[in-house]
Protein backbone atom coordinates (compact mmCIF):
# COMPACT_ATOMS: atom_id res chain seq x y z
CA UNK A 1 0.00 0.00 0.00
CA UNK A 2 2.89 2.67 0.70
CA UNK A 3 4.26 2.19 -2.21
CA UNK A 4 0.60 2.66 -4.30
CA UNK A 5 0.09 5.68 -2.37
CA UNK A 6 3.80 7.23 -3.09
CA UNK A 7 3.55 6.21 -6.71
CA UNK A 8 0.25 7.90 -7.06
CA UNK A 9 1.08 11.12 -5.83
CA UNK A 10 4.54 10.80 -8.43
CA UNK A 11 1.88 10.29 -11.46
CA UNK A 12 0.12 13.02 -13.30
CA UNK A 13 -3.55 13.47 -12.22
CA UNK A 14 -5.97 13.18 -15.07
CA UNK A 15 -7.97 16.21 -15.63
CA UNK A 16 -10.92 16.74 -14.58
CA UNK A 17 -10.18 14.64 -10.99
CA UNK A 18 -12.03 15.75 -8.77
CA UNK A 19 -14.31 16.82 -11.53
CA UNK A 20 -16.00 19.79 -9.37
CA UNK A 21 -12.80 21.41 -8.01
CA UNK A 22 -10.95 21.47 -11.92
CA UNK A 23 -14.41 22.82 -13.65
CA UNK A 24 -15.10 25.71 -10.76
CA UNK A 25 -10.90 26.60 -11.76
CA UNK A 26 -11.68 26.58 -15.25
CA UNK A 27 -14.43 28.80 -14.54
CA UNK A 28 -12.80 30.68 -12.38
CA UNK A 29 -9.98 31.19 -15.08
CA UNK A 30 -12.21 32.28 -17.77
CA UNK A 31 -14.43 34.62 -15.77
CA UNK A 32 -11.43 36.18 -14.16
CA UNK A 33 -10.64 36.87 -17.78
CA UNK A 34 -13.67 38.38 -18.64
CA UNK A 35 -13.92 40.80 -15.50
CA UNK A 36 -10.31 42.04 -16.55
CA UNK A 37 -10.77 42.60 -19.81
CA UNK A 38 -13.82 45.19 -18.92
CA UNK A 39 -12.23 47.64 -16.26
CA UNK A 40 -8.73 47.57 -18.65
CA UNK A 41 -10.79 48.85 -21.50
CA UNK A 42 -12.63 51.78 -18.97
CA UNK A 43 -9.41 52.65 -17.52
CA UNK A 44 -7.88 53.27 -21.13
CA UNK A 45 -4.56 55.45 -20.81
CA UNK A 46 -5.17 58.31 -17.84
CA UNK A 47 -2.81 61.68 -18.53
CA UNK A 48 -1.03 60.60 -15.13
CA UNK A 49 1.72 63.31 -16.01
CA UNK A 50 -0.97 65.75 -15.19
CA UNK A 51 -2.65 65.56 -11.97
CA UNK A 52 -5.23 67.83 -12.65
CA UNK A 53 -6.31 66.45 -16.17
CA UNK A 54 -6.60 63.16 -14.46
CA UNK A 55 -8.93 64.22 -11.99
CA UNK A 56 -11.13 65.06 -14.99
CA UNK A 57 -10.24 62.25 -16.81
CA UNK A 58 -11.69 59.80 -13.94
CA UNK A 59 -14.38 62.28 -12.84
CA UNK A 60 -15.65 61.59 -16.41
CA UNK A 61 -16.25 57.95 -15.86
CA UNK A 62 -19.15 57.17 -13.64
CA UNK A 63 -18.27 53.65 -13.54
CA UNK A 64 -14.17 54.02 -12.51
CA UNK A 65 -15.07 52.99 -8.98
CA UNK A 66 -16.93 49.38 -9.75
CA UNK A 67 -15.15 49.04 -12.92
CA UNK A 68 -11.61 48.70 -10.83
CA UNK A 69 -12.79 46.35 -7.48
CA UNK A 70 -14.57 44.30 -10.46
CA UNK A 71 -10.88 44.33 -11.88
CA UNK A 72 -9.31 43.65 -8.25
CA UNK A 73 -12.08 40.60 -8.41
CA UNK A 74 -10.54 39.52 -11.59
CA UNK A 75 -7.29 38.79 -9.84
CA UNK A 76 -8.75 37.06 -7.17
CA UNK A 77 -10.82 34.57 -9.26
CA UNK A 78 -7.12 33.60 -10.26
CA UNK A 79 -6.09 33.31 -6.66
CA UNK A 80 -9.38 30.85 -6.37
CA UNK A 81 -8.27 28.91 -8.94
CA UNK A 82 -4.88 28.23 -8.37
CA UNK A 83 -6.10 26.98 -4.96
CA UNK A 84 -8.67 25.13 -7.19
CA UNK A 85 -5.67 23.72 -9.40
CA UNK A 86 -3.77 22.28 -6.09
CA UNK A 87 -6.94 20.68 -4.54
CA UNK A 88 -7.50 18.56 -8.17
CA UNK A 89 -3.95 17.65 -8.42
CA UNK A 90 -3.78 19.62 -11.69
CA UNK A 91 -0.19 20.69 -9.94
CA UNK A 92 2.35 19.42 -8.64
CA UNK A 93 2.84 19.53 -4.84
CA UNK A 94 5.87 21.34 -4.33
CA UNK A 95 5.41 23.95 -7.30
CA UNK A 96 1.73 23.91 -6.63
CA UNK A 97 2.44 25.52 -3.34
CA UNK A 98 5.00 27.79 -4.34
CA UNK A 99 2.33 28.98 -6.88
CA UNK A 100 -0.34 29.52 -4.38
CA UNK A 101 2.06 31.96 -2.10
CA UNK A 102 3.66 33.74 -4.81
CA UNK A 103 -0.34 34.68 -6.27
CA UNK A 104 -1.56 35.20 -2.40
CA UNK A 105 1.57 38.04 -2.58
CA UNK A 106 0.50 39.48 -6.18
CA UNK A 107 -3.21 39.37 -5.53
CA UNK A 108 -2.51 41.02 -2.29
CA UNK A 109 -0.12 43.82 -3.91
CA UNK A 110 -2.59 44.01 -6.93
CA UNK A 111 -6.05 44.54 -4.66
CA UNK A 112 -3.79 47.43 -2.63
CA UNK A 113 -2.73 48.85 -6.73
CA UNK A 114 -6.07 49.39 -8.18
CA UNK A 115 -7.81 49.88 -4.71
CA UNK A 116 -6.10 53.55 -4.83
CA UNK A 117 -7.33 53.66 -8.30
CA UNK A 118 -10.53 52.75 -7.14
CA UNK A 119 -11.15 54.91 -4.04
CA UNK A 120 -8.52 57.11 -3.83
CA UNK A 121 -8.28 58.48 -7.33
CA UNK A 122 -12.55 58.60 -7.21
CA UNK A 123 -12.31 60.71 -3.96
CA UNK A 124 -9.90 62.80 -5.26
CA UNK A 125 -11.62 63.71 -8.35
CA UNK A 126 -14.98 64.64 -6.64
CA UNK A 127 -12.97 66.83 -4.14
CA UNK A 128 -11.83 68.56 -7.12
CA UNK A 129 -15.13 68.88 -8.72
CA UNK A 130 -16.23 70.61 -5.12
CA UNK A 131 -16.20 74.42 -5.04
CA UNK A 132 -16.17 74.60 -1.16
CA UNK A 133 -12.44 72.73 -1.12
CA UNK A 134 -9.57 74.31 -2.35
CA UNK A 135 -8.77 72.22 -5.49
CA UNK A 136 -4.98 73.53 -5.25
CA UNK A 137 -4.09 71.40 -2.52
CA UNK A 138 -6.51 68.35 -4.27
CA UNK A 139 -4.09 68.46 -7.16
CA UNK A 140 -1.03 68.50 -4.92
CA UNK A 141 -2.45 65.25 -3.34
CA UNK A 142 -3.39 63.58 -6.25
CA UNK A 143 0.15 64.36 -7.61
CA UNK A 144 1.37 62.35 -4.29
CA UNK A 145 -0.80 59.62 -4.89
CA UNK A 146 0.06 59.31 -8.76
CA UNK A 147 3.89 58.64 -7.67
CA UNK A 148 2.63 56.39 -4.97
CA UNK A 149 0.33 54.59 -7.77
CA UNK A 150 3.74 55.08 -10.20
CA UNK A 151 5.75 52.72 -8.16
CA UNK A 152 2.64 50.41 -7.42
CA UNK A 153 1.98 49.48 -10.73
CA UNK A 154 5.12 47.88 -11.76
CA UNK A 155 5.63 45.69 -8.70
CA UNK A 156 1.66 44.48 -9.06
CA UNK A 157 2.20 43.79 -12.21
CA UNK A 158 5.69 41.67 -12.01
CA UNK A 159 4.54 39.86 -8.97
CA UNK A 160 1.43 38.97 -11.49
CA UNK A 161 3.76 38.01 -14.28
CA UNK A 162 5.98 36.11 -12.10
CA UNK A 163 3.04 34.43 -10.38
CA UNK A 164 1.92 33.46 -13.82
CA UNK A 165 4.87 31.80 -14.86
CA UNK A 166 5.55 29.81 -11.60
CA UNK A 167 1.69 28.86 -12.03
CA UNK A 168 2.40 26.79 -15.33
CA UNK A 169 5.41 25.66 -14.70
CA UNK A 170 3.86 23.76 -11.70
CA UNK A 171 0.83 22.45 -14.32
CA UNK A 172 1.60 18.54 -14.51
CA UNK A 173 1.86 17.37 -18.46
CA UNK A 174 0.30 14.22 -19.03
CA UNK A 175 0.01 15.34 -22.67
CA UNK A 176 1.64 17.25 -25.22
CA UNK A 177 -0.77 19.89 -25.49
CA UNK A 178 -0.75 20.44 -21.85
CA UNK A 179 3.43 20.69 -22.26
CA UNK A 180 2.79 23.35 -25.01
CA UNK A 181 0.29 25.23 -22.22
CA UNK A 182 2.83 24.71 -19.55
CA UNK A 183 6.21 26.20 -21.64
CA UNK A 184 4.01 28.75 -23.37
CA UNK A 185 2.60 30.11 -19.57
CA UNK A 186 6.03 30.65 -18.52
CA UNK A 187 7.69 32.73 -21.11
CA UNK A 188 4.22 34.98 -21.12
CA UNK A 189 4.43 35.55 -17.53
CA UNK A 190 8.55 35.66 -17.52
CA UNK A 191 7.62 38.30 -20.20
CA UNK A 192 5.05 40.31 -18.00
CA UNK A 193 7.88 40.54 -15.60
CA UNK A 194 10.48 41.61 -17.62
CA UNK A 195 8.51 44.34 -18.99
CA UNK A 196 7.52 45.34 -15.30
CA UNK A 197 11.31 45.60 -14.76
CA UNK A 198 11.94 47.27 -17.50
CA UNK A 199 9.28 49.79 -17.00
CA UNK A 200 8.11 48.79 -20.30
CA UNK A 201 4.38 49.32 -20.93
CA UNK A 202 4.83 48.23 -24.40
CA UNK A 203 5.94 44.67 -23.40
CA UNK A 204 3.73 44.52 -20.72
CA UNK A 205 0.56 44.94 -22.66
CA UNK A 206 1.42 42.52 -25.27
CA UNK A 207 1.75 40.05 -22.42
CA UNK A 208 -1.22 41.04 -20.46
CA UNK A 209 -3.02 39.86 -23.29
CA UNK A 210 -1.50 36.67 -24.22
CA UNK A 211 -1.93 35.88 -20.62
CA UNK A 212 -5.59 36.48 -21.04
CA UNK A 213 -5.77 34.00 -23.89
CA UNK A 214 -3.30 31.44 -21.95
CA UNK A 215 -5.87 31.36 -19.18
CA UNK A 216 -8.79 31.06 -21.72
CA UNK A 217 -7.38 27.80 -23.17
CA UNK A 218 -6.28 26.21 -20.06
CA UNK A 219 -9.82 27.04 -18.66
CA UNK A 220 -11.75 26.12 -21.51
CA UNK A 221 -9.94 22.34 -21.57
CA UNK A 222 -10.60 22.05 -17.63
CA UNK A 223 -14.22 22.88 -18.39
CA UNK A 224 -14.47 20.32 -21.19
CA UNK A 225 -12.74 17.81 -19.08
């Protein structure tokens, strides 16, 4: 018996085992998908070199507020289903847990990120749009709180990329597909990093969005399965 048990836990898990936890992490994948996808396109490209044009910027979007905790819900869906990933044996034990710390970290670092965007930036702008407070001193916080949000974003967004790559590299490969998914997972998020590092909107984007579709597929084939 020892050895059946030891051997199991060295052999891939088929997918879909336990059925319920790998289908709720496919959803939970694909929905997480869809929720970013919406608050990315609202937030669009704020003039954060101007604090005073961004205060109109988000004061002309009624929706900035929901449209960025639906966005911090996005991440966490991903938290949910790594956790979902571990429990159907979808990873590997070791990696598995390393990937469910490192996206505790990122979710954490992301929530605190676009919660500022969310409440802070929102607060700001209605201050501004109020003729009983001195909108001087509501630019000269908002200009604090756009370096704060400066350094904020690159750090969320390599601990995501990072997250992501340690993620599929702990995917167990039963098939050859599932090797393509796992190699092509880590050089997207190894490539969200880098552009974090780098400062590098430009590489970031490109990755964001091959992320998106990496996490489509992989949910999609847990859902099937």
């Amino acid at each position: 018996m020892p050895a059946r048990t030891s051997a199991s836990l060295e052999s891939p898990a088929p997918l879909g085992t336990p059925p319920t936890s790998a289908r709720w992490a496919g959803l939970a994948l694909v929905v997480g998908v869809l929720l970013y996808i919406f608050p990315t396109a609202l937030h669009g490209n704020p003039p954060i070199e101007d604090a005073e044009a961004t205060l109109e910027y988000v004061a002309d979007r009624p929706l900035w507020t929901i449209a960025h905790l639906v966005n911090i819900g996005a991440v966490l869906l991903w938290v949910a289903a790594v956790a979902l990933l571990r429990r159907s044996g979808h990873l590997s034990p070791d990696a598995g847990a390393v990937a469910g710390a490192f996206w505790s970290v990122a979710g954490g670092a992301f929530a605190v990120y676009f919660g500022i965007h969310a409440i802070g930036l929102w607060s700001a702008s209605e201050q501004y749009a109020d003729s009983h407070i001195d909108s001087a001193a509501v630019i000269e916080r908002t200009e604090s709180m756009l370096l704060v949000l400066g350094s904020a974003a690159f750090v969320a967004q390599a601990l995501i990329g990072v997250s992501l790559a340690v993620l599929a590299f702990a995917l167990r490969t039963p098939t050859p597909f599932l090797r393509v998914i796992r190699w092509a997972g880590v050089a997207i998020g190894l490539g969200w990093m880098l552009g974090a590092v780098l400062l590098n909107f430009a590489i970031i984007v490109p990755c964001t969005v091959l992320a998106w579709v990496w996490c489509v597929v992989l949910g999609a084939r847990l859902l099937r399965r």
